[in-house]
Protein backbone atom coordinates (compact mmCIF):
# COMPACT_ATOMS: atom_id res chain seq x y z
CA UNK A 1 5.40 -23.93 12.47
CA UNK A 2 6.04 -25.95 15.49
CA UNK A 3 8.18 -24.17 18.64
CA UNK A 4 11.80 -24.37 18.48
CA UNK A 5 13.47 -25.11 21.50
CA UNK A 6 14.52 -21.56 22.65
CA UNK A 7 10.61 -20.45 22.02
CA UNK A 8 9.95 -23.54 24.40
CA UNK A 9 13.06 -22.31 27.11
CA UNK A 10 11.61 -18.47 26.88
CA UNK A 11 7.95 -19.80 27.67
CA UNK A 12 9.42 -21.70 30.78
CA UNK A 13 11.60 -19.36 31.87
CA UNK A 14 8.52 -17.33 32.02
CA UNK A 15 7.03 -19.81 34.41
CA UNK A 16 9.83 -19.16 37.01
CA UNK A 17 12.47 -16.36 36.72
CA UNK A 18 11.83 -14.39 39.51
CA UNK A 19 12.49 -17.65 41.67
CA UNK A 20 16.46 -16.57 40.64
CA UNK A 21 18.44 -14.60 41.45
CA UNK A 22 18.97 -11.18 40.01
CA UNK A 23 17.51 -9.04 37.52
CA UNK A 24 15.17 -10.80 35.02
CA UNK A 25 17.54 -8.68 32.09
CA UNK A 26 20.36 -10.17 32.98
CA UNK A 27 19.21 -13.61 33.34
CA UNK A 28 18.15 -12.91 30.00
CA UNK A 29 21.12 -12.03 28.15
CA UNK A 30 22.91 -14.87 30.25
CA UNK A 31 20.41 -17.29 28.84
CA UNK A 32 19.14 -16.48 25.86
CA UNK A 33 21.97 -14.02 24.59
CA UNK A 34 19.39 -11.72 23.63
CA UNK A 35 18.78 -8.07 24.45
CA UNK A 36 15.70 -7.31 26.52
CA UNK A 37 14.04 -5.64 23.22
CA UNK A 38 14.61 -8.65 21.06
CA UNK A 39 13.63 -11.07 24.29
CA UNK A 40 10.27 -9.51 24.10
CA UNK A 41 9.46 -9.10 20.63
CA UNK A 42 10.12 -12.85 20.42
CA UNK A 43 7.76 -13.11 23.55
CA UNK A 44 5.20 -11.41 21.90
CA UNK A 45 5.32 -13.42 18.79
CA UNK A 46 4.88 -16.13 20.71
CA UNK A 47 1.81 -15.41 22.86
CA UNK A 48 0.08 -15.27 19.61
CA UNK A 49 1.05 -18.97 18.50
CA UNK A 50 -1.07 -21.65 19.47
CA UNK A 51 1.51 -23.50 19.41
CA UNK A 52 2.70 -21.69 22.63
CA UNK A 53 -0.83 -22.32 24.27
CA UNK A 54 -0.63 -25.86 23.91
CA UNK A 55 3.08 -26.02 25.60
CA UNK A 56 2.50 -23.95 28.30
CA UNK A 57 -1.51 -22.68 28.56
CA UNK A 58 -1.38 -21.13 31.91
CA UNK A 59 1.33 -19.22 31.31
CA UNK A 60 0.21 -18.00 27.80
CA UNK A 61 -2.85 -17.22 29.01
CA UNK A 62 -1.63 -14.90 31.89
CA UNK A 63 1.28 -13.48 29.89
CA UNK A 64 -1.64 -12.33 27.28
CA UNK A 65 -3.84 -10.80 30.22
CA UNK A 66 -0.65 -8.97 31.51
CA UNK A 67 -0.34 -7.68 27.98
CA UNK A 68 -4.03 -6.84 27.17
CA UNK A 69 -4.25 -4.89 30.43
CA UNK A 70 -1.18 -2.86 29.77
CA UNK A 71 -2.46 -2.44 26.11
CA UNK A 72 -6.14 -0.91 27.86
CA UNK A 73 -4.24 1.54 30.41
CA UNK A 74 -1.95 3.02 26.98
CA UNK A 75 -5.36 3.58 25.04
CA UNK A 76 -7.44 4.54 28.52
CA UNK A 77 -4.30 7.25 29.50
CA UNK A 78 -4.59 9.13 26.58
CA UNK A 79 -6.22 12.47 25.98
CA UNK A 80 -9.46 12.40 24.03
CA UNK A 81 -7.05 15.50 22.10
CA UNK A 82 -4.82 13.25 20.93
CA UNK A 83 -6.92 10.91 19.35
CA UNK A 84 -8.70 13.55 17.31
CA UNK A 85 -5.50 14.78 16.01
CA UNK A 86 -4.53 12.10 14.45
């Protein structure tokens, strides 16, 4: 399914909102009337469409680095206890 246009604004405003100013949530909700959890689900959705790669690759690719890494401190930070528990 190709990118609608707001998929195409959120990967762009990606590219440059901390050049504005203010807080990146509001900027959000001014733009995109979306709530910072919805914002990001979309976001996340989108990182996985190639669709997204081909729009915008460098920012796709660094958006999916930031993610991986956060991903690999969660799983790192845990106790070894806590994954035998479960």
């Amino acid at each position: 399914m190709p990118l609608t246009e707001r998929d195409k604004a959120i990967l762009d405003f990606e590219r440059s909102w901390w050049a504005e100013a203010g807080s990146k949530e509001t900027a959000i909700r001014e733009q995109f009337e979306l709530s910072g959890t919805r914002y990001y689900e979309i976001l996340g959705e989108l990182l996985d469409d190639a669709e997204a790669m081909e729009h915008d690759p460098l920012v796709t690719r660094r958006l999916r680095r930031q993610r991986d890494r956060r991903r690999r401190e969660r799983f790192e930070a845990r106790p070894a206890t806590e994954w035998r528990s479960q």
